[in-house]
C-alpha atoms as a PDB file:
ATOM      1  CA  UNK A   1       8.349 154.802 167.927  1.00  0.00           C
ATOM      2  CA  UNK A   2       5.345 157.122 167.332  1.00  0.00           C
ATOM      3  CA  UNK A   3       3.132 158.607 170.119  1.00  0.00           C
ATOM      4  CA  UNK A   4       0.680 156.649 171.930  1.00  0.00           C
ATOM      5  CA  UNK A   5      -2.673 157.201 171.917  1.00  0.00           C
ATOM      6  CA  UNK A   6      -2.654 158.141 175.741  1.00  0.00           C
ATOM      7  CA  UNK A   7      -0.093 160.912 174.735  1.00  0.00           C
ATOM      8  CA  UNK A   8      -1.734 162.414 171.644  1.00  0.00           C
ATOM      9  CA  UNK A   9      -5.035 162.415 173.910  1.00  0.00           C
ATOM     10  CA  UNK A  10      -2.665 164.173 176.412  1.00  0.00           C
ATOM     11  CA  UNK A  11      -1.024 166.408 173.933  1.00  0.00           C
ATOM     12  CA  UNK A  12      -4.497 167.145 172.193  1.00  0.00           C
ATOM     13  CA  UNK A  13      -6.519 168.254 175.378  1.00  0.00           C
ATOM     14  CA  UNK A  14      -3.764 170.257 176.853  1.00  0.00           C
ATOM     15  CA  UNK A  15      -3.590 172.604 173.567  1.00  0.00           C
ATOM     16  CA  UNK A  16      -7.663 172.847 173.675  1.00  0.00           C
ATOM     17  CA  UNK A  17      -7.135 174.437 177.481  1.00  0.00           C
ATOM     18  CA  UNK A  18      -4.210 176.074 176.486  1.00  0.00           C
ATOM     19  CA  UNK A  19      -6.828 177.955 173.763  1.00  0.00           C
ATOM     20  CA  UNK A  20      -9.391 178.637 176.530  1.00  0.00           C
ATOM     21  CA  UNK A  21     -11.606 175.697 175.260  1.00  0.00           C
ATOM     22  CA  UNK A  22     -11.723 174.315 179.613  1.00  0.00           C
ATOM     23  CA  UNK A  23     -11.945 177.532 181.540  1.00  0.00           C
ATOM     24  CA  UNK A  24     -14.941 176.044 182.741  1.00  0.00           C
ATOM     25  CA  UNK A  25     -16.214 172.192 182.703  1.00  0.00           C
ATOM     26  CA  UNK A  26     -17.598 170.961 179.097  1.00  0.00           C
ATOM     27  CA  UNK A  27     -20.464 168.665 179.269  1.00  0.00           C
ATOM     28  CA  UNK A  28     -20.606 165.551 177.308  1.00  0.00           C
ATOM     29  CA  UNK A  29     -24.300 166.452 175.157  1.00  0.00           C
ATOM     30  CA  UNK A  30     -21.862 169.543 173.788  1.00  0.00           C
ATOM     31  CA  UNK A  31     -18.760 168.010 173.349  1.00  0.00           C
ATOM     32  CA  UNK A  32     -20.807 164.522 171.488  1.00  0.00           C
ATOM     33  CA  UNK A  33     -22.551 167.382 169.055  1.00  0.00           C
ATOM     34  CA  UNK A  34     -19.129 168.771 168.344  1.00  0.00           C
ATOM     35  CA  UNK A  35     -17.746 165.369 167.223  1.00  0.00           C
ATOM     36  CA  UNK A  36     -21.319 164.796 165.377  1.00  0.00           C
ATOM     37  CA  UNK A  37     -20.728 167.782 163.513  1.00  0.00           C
ATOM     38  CA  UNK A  38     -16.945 166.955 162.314  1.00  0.00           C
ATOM     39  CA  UNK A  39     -18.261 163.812 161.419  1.00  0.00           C
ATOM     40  CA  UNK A  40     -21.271 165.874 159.081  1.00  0.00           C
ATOM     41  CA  UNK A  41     -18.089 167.512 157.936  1.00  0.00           C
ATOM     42  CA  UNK A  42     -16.400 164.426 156.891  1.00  0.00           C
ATOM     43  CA  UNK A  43     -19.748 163.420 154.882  1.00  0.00           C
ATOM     44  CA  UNK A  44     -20.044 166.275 153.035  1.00  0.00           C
ATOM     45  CA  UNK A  45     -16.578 166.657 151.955  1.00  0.00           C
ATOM     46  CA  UNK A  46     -16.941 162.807 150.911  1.00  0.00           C
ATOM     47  CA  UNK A  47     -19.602 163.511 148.798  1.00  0.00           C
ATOM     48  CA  UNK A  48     -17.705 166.634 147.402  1.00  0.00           C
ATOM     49  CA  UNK A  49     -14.955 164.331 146.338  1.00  0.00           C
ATOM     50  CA  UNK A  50     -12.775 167.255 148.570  1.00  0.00           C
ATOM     51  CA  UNK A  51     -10.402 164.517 149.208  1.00  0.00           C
ATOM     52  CA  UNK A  52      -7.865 167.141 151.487  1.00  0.00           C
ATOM     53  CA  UNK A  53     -10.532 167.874 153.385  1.00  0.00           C
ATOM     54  CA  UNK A  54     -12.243 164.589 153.707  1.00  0.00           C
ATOM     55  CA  UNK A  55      -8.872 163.692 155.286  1.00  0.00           C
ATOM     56  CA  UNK A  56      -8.531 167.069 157.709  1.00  0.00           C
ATOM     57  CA  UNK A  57     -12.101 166.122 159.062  1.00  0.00           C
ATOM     58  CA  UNK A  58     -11.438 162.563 159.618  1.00  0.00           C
ATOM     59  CA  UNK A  59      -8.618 163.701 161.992  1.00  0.00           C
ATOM     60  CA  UNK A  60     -10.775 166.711 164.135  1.00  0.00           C
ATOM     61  CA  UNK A  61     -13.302 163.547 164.667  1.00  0.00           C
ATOM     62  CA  UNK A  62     -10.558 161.704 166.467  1.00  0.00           C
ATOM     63  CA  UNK A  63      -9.363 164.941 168.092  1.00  0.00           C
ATOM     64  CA  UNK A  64     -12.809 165.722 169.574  1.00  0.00           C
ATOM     65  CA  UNK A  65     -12.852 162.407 170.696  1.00  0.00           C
ATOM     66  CA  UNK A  66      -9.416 162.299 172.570  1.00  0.00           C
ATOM     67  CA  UNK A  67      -9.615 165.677 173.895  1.00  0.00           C
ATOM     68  CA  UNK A  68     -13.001 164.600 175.062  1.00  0.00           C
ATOM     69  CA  UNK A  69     -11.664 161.672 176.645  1.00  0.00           C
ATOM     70  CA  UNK A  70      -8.524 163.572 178.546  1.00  0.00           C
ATOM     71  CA  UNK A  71     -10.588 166.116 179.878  1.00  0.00           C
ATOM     72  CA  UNK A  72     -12.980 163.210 181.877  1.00  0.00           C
ATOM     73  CA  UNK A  73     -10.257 161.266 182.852  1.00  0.00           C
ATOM     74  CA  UNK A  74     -10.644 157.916 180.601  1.00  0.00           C
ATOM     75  CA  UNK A  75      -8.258 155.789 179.282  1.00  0.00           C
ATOM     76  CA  UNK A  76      -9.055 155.796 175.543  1.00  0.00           C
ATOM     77  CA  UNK A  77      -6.263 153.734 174.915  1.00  0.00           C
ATOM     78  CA  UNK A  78      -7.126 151.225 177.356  1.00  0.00           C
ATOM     79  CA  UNK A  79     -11.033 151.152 176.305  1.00  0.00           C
ATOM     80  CA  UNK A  80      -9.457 150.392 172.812  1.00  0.00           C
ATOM     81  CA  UNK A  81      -7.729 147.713 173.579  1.00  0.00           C
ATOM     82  CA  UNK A  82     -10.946 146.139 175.753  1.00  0.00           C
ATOM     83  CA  UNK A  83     -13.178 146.674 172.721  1.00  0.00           C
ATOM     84  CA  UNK A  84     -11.183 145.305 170.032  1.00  0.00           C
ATOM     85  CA  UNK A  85     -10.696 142.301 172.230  1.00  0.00           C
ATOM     86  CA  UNK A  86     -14.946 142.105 172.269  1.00  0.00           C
ATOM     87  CA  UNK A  87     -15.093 142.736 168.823  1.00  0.00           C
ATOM     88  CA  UNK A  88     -12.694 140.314 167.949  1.00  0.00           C
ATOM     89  CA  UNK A  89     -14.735 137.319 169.033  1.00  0.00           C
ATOM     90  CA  UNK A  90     -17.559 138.521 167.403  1.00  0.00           C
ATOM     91  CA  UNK A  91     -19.362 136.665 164.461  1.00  0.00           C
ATOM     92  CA  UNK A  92     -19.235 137.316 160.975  1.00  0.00           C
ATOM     93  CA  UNK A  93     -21.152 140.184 160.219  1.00  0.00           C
ATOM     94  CA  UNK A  94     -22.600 140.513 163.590  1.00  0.00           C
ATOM     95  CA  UNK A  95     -26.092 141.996 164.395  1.00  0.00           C
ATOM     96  CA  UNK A  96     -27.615 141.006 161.261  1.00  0.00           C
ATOM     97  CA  UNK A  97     -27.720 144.153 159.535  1.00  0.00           C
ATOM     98  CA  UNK A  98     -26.727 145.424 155.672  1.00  0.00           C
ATOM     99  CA  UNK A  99     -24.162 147.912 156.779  1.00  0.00           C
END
């Protein structure tokens, strides 16, 4: 069996303080922009057709986001589970908008 995603979250923050990236407390406006701009990354190799890198930036968005989540002690793996149960039960389409 592969990791979980409380290890990888685990694995993931410890090599960002291992690389001097927690010598001091991040805050969460910084660390948010830093996923917002992987996720930028992800658009514009998408509409490069860089398929490789498309790929590459897909995975620094979740990395952000579970080193993120390590370093303020939250269950990311938990809060999964509790939101796919919510979204689950959900109507078609919910919220009434195009996309």
């Amino acid at each position: 069996m592969g990791k979980t995603i409380s290890n990888w979250c685990s694995d993931i923050h410890l090599n960002a303080r291992n690389h001097g990236w927690w010598e001091t407390e991040r805050n969460i406006p910084e660390l948010l922009c830093l996923v917002h701009s992987e996720v930028s990354e992800a658009l514009e190799a998408y509409r490069n057709s860089d398929d490789k890198n498309f790929c590459e930036e897909l995975a620094d968005i979740v990395i952000r986001v579970f080193d993120m989540a390590e370093g303020y002690g939250i269950d990311l793996e938990a809060e999964i589970e509790k939101k796919h149960e919510t979204n689950k039960g959900r109507p078609w389409m919910h919220g009434g908008k195009k996309c």
